[in-house]
N, C-alpha and C. Protein backbone atom coordinates (compact mmCIF):
# COMPACT_ATOMS: atom_id res chain seq x y z
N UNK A 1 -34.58 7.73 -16.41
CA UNK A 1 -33.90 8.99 -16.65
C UNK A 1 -32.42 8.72 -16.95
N UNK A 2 -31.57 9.64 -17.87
CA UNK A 2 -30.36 9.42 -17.84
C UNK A 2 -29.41 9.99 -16.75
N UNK A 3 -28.03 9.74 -16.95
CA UNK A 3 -27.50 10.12 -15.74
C UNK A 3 -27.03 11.37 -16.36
N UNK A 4 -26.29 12.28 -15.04
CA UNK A 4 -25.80 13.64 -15.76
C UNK A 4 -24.60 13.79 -15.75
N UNK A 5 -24.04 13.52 -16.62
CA UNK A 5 -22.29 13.35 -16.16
C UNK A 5 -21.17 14.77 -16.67
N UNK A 6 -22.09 15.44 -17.09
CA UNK A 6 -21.37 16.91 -17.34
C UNK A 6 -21.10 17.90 -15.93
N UNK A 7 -22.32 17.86 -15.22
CA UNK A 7 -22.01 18.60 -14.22
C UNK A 7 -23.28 18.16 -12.76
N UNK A 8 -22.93 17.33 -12.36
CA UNK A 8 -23.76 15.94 -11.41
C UNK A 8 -23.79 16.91 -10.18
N UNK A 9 -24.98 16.50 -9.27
CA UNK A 9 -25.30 17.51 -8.07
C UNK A 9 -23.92 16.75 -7.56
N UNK A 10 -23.52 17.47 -6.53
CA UNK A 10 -22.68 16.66 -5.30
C UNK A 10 -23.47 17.13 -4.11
N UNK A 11 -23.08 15.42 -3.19
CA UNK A 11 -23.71 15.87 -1.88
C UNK A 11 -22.82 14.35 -1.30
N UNK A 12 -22.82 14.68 -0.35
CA UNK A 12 -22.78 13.56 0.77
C UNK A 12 -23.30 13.09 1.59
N UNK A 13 -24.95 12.60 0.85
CA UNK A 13 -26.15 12.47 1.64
C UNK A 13 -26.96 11.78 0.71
N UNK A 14 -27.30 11.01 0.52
CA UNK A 14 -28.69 10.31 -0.33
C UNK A 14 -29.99 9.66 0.35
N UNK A 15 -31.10 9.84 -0.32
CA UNK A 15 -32.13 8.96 0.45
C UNK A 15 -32.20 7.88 -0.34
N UNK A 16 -32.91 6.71 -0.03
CA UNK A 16 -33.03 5.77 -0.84
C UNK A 16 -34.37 4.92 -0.55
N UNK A 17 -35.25 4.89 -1.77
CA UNK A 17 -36.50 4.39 -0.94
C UNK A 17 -36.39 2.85 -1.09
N UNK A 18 -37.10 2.23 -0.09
CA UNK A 18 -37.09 0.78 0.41
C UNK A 18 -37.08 -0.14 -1.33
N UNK A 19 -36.19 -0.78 -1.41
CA UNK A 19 -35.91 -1.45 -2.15
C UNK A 19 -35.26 -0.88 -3.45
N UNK A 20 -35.05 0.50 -3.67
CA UNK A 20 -34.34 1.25 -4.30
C UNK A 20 -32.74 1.01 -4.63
N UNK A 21 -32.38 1.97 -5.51
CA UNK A 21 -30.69 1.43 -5.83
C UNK A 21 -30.31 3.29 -5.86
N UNK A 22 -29.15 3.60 -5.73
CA UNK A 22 -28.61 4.70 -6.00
C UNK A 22 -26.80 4.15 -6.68
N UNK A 23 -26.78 5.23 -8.13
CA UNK A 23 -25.69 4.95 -8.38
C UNK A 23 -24.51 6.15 -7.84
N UNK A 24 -23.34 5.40 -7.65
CA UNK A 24 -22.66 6.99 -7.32
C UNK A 24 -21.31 6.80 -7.85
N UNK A 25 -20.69 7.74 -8.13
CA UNK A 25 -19.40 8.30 -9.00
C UNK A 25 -18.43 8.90 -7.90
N UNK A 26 -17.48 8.78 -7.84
CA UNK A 26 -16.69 9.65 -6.92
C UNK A 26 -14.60 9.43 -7.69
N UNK A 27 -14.10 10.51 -7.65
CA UNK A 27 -13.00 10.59 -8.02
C UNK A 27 -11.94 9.49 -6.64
N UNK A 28 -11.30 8.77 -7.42
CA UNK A 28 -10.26 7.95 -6.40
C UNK A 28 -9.08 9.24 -6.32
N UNK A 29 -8.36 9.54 -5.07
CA UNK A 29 -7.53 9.89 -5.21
C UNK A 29 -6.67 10.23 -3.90
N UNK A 30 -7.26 9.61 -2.88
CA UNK A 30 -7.17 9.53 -1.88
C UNK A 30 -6.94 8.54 -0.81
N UNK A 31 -5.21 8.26 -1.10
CA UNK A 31 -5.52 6.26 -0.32
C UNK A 31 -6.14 6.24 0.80
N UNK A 32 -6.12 5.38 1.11
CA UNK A 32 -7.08 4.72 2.52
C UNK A 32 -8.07 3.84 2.66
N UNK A 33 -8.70 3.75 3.21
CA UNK A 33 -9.85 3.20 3.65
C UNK A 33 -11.05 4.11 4.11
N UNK A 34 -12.44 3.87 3.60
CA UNK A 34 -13.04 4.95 3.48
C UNK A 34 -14.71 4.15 4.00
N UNK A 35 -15.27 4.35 4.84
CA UNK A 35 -16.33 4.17 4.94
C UNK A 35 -17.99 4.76 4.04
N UNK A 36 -18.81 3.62 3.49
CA UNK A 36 -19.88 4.17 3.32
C UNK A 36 -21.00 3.90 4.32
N UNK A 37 -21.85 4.70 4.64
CA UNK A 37 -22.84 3.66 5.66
C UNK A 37 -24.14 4.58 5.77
N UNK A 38 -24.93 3.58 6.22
CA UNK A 38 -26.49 4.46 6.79
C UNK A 38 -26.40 5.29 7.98
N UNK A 39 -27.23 6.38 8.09
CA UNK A 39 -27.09 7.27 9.25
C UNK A 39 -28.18 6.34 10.36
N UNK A 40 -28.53 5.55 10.03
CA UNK A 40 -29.37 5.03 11.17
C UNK A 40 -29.15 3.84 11.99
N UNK A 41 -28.38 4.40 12.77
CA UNK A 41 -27.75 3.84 13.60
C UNK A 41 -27.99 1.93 13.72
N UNK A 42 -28.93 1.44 13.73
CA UNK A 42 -29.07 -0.02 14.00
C UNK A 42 -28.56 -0.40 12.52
N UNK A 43 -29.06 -0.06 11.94
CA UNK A 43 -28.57 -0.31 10.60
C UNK A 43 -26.76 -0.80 10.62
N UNK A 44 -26.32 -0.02 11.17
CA UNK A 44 -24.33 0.06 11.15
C UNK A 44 -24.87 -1.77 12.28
N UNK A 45 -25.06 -1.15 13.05
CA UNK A 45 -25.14 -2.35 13.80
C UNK A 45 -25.34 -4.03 13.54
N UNK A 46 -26.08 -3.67 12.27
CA UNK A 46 -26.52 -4.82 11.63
C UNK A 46 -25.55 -5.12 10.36
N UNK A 47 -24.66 -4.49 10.47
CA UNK A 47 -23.42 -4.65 9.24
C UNK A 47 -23.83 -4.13 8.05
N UNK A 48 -24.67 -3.07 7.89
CA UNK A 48 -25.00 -1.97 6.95
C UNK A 48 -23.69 -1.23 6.44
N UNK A 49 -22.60 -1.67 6.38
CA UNK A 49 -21.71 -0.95 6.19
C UNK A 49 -20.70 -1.15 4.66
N UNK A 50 -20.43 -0.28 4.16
CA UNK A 50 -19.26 -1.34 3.30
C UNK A 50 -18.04 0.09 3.14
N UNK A 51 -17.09 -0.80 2.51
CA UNK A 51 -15.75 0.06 2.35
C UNK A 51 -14.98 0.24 1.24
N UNK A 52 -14.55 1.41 1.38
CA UNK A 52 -13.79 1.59 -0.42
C UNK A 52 -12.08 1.36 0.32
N UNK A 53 -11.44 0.91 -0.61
CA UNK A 53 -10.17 1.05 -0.39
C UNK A 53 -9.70 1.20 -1.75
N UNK A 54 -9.08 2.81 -1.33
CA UNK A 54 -8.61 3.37 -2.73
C UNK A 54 -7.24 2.98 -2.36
N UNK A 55 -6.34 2.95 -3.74
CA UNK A 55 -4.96 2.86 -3.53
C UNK A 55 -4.41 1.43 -2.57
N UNK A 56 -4.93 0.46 -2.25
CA UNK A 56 -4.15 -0.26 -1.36
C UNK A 56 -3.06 -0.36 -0.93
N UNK A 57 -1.90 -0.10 -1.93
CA UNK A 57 -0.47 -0.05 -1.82
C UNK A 57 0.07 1.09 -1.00
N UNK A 58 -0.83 2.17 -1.72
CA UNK A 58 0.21 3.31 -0.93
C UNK A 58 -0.84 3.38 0.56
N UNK A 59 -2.13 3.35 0.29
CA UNK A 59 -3.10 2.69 1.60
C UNK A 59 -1.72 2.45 2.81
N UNK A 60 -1.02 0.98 2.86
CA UNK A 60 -0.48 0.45 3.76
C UNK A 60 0.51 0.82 4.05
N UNK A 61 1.81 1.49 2.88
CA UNK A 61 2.91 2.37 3.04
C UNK A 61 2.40 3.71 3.76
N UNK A 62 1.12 4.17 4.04
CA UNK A 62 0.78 5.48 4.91
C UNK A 62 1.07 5.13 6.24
N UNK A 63 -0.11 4.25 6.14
CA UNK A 63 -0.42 3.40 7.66
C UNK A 63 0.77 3.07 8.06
N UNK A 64 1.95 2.17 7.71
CA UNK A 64 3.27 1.51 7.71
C UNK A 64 4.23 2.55 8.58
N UNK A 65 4.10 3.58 7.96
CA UNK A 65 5.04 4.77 8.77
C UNK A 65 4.33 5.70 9.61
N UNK A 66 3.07 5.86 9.74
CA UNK A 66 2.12 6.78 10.62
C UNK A 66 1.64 5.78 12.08
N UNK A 67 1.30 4.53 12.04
CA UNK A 67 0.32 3.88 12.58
C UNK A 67 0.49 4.25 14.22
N UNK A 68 0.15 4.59 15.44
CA UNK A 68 0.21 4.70 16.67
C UNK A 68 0.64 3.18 16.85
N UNK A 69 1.96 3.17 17.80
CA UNK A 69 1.94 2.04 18.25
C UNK A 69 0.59 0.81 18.54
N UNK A 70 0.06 1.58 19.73
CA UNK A 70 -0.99 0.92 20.29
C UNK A 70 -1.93 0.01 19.10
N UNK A 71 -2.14 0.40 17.71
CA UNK A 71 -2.49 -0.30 16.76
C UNK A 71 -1.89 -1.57 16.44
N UNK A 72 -0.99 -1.71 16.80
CA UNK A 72 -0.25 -2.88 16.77
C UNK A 72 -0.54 -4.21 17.19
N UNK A 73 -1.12 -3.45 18.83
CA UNK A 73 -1.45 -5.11 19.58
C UNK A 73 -2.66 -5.32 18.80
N UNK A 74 -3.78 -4.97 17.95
CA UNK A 74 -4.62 -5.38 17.37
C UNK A 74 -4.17 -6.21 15.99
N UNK A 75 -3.03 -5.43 14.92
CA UNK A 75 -2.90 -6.41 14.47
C UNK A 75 -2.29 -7.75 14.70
N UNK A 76 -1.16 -7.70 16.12
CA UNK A 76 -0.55 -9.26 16.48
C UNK A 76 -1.85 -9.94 16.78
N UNK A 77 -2.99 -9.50 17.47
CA UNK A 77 -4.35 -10.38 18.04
C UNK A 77 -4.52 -10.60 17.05
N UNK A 78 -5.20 -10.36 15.54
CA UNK A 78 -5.29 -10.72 14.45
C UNK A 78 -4.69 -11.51 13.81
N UNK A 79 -3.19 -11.45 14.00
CA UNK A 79 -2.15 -12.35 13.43
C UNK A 79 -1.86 -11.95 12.15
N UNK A 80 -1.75 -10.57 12.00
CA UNK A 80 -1.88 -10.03 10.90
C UNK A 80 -0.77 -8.45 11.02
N UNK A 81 0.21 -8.25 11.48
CA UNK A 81 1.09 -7.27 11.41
C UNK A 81 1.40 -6.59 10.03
N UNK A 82 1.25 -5.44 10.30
CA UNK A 82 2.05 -4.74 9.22
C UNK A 82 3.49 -5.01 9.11
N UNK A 83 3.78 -3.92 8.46
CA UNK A 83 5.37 -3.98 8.48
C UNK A 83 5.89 -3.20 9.80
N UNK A 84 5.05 -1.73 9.47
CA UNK A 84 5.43 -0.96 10.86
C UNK A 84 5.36 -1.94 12.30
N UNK A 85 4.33 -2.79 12.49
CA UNK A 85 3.75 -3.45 13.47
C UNK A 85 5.36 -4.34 13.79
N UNK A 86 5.29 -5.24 12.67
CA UNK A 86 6.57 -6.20 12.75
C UNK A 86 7.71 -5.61 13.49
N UNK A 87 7.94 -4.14 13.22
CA UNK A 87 9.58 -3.73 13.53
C UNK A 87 9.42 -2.96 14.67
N UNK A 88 8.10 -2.70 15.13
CA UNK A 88 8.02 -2.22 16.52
C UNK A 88 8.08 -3.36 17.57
N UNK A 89 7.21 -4.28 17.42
CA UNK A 89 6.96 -5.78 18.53
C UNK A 89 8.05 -6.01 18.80
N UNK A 90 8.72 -6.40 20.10
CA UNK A 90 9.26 -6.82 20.76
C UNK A 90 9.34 -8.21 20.75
């Protein structure tokens, strides 16, 4: 079948049968980091997961000036500070 790109259902829900593919379209416009994943729970567990990162740049300039302290000690454990992280640590 072809795809419908004039006026496409929207949903935020798909099934997918066992060994199946689904294609999907979505407008970027929204930095961050964005989760896709299965609703069934073991699945996440099993690293069923993947991630969009729209925008990276402005992504980290959000995070950079928003982030809760407490986020911090995760990135020094990481070894991986932001900027915000850097100028808060002591």
């Amino acid at each position: 079948s072809s795809l419908n790109l004039v006026n496409p259902i929207q949903r935020d829900t798909a099934t997918i049968p066992k060994l199946g593919w689904l294609k999907i379209r979505f407008t970027v416009d929204n930095p961050g980091v964005w989760p896709m994943h299965c609703h069934i729970d073991w699945h996440l567990s099993i690293g069923m997961l993947a991630q969009f990162v729209e925008f990276p740049k402005a992504a980290r300039e959000a995070f950079d000036k928003k982030a809760p302290f407490e986020w911090c000690e995760s990135c020094t454990a990481a070894k991986n500070p932001t900027q915000y992280c850097a100028n808060k640590i002591r």
